[in-house]
Each structure stands twice: as C-alpha cells, then as structure tokens.
C-alpha atoms as a PDB file:
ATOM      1  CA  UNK A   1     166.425 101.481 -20.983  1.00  0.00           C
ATOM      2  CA  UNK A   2     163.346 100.122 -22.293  1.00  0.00           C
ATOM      3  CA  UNK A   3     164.829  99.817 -25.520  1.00  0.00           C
ATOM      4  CA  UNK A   4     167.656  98.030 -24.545  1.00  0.00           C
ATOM      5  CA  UNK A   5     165.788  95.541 -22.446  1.00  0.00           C
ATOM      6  CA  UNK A   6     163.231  94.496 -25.646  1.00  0.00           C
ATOM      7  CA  UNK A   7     166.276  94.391 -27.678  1.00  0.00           C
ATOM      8  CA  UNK A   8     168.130  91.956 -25.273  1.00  0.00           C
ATOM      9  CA  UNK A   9     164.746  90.320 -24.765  1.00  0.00           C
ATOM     10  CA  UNK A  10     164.678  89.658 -28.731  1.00  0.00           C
ATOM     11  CA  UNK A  11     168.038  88.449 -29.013  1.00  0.00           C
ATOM     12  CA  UNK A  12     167.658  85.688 -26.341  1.00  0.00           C
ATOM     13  CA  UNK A  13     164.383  84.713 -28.195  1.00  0.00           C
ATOM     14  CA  UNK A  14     166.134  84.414 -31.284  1.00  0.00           C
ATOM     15  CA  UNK A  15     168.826  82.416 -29.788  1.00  0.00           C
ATOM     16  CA  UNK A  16     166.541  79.865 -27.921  1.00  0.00           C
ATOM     17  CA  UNK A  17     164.590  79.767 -31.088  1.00  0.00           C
ATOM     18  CA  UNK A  18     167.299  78.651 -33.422  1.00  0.00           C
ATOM     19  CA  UNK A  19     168.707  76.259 -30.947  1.00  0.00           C
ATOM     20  CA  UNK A  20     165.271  74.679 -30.913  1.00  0.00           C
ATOM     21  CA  UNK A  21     165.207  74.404 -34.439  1.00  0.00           C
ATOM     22  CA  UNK A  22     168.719  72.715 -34.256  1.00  0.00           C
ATOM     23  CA  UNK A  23     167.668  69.890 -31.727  1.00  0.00           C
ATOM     24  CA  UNK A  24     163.947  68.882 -33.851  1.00  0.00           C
ATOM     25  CA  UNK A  25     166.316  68.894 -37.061  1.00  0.00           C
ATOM     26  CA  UNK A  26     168.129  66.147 -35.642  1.00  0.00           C
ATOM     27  CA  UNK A  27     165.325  64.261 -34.324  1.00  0.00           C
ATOM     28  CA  UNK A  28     164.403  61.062 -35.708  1.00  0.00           C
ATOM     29  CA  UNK A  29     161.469  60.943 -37.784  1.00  0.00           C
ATOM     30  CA  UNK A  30     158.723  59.227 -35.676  1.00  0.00           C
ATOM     31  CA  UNK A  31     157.684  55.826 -35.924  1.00  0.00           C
ATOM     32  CA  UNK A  32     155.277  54.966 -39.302  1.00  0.00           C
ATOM     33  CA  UNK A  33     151.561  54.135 -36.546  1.00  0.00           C
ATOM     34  CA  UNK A  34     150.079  52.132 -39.325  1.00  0.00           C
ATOM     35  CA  UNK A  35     152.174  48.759 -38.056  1.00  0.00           C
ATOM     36  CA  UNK A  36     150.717  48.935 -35.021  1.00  0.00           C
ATOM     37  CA  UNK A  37     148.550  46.174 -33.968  1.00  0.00           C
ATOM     38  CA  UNK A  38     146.258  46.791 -31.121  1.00  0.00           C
ATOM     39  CA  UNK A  39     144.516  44.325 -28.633  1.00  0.00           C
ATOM     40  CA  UNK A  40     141.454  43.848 -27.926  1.00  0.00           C
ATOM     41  CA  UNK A  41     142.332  45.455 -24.054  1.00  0.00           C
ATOM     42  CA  UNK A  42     144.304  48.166 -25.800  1.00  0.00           C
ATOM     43  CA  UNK A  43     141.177  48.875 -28.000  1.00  0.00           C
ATOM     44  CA  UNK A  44     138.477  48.964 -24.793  1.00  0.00           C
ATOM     45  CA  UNK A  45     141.147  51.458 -22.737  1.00  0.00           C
ATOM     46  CA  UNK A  46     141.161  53.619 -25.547  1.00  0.00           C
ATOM     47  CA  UNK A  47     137.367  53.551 -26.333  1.00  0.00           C
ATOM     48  CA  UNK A  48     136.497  53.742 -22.352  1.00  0.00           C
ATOM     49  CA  UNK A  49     139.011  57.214 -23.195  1.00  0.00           C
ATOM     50  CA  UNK A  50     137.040  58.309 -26.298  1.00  0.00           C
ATOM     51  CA  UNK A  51     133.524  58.215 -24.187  1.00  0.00           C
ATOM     52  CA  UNK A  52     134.662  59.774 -21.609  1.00  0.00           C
ATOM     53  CA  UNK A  53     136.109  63.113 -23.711  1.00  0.00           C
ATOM     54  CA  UNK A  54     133.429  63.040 -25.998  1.00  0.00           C
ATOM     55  CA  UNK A  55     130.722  63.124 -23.366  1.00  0.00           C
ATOM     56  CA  UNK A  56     132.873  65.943 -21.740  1.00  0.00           C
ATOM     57  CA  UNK A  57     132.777  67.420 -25.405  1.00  0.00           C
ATOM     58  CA  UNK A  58     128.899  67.294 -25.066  1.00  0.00           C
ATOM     59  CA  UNK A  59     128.646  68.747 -21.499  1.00  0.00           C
ATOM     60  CA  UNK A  60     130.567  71.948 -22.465  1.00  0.00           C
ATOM     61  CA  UNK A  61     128.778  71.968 -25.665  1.00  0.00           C
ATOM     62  CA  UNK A  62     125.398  72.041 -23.960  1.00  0.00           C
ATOM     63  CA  UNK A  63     126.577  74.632 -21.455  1.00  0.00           C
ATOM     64  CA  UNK A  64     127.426  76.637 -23.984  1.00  0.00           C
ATOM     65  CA  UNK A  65     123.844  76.573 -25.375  1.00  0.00           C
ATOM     66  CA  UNK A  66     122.166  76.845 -21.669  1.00  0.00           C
ATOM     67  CA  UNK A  67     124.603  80.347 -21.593  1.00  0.00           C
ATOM     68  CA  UNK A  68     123.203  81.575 -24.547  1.00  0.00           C
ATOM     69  CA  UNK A  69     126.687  81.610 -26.334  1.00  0.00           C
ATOM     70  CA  UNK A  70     125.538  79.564 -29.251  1.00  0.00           C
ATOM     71  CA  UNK A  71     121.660  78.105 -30.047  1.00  0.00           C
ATOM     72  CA  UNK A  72     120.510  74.799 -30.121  1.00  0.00           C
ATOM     73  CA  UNK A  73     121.344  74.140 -34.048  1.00  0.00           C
ATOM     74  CA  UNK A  74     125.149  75.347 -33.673  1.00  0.00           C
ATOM     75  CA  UNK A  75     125.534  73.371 -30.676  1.00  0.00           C
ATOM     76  CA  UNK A  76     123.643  70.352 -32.158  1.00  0.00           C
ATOM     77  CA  UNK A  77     125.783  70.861 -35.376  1.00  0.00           C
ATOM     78  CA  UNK A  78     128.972  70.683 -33.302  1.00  0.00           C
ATOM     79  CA  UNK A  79     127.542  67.627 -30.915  1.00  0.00           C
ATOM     80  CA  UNK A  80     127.319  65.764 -34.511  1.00  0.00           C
ATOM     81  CA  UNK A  81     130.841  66.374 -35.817  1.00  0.00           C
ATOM     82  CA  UNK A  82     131.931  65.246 -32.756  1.00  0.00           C
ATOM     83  CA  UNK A  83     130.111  61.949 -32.931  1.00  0.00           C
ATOM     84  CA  UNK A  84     130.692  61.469 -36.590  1.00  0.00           C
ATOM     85  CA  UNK A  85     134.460  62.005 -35.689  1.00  0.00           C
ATOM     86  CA  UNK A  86     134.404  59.218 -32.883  1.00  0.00           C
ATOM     87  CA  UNK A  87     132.068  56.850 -35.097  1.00  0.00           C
ATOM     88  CA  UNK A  88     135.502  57.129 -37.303  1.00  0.00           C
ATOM     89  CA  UNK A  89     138.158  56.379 -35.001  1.00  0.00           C
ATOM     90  CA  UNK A  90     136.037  53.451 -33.864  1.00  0.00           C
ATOM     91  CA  UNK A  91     135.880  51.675 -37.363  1.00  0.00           C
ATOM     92  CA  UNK A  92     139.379  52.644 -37.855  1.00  0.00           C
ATOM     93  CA  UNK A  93     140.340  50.799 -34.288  1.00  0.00           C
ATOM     94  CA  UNK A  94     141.032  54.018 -32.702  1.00  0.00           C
ATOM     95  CA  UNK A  95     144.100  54.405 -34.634  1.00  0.00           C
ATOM     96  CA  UNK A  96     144.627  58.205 -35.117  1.00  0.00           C
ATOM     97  CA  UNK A  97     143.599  59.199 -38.677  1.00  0.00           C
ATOM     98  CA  UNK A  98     146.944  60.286 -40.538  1.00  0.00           C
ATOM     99  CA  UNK A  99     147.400  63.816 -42.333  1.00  0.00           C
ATOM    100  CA  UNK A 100     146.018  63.209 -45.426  1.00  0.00           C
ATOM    101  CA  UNK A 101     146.219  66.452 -48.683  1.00  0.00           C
ATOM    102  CA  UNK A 102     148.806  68.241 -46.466  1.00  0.00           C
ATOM    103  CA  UNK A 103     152.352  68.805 -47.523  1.00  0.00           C
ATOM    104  CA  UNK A 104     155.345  69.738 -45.170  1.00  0.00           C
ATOM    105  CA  UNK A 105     155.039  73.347 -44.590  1.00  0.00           C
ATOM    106  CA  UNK A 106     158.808  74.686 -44.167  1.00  0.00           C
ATOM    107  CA  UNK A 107     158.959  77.871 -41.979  1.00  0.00           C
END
C-alpha cells in the first residue's frame, strides 16, 4: 500500500512539475530594470525600506551574539557586509545590482 501511495505521490509530482516548466517556458522574459528612472520620492520610499531591514539585519545579528551563537568578530564581520551592501545600492539609486559572471544554468 505504501508503495503504491509514494509511487502515485511521485507521479503527480512529476506531472505538476513538468506543467510548471511548460507555463515559465512561455513566459515573457522580464522587463531589462536598467531603463528605469526613479524619483526622488521613489528613491526616499525605498531608502526609508533599506533602513528599516538593515537595522532589523543588525538586531538579529546582535542577538545572535548576546545568545552566544556567534562572537563579536563574526557578528561584526556580518554587520559590515551588510552595510557595505546597502552603501552600494545607495550609490547605485537603489536599483537592484544585476547578475553579473553568471550564465543561465539549464536544469
């Protein structure tokens, strides 16, 4: 019975999977971000946006330290990348950096 039931289970999964595939296959390809202008408004919501996470980023961060699941470097380390990464979407004007050195992967 159990045997049965994972092998029905599998060909459903299968199924659903392939039809998936079928509908992002015929997808458009998404619009190219770099034409994008932003406002000066647009800009603000979006930096008010990246504060807000990245001081969330640095709360969990620094629980994570007062738990004693990392030490003060590693979580210093971490605080930094995250700062050095919103330092770069700010001189970029919060555009979203693009995938740069990676090639389409085709599973």
């Amino acid at each position: 019975m159990k045997k049965t039931a994972l092998i029905l289970l599998l060909g459903i999964s299968m199924f659903t999977l392939s039809s998936a595939s079928e509908v992002f296959a015929n997808e458009q390809p998404a619009a190219k971000t770099e034409k994008v202008q932003l406002t000066d408004k647009q800009k603000s919501e979006l930096s008010s946006i990246h504060e807000d996470i990245l001081a969330k980023k640095k709360e969990l961060i620094m629980k994570y330290v007062e738990y004693g699941m990392m030490n003060k470097e590693q979580g210093d380390k971490i605080i930094q990348r995250f700062e050095e990464h919103y330092n770069m979407l700010k001189e970029n004007g919060y555009k979203m950096p693009g995938h740069h050195g990676h090639s389409r992967h085709n599973h």
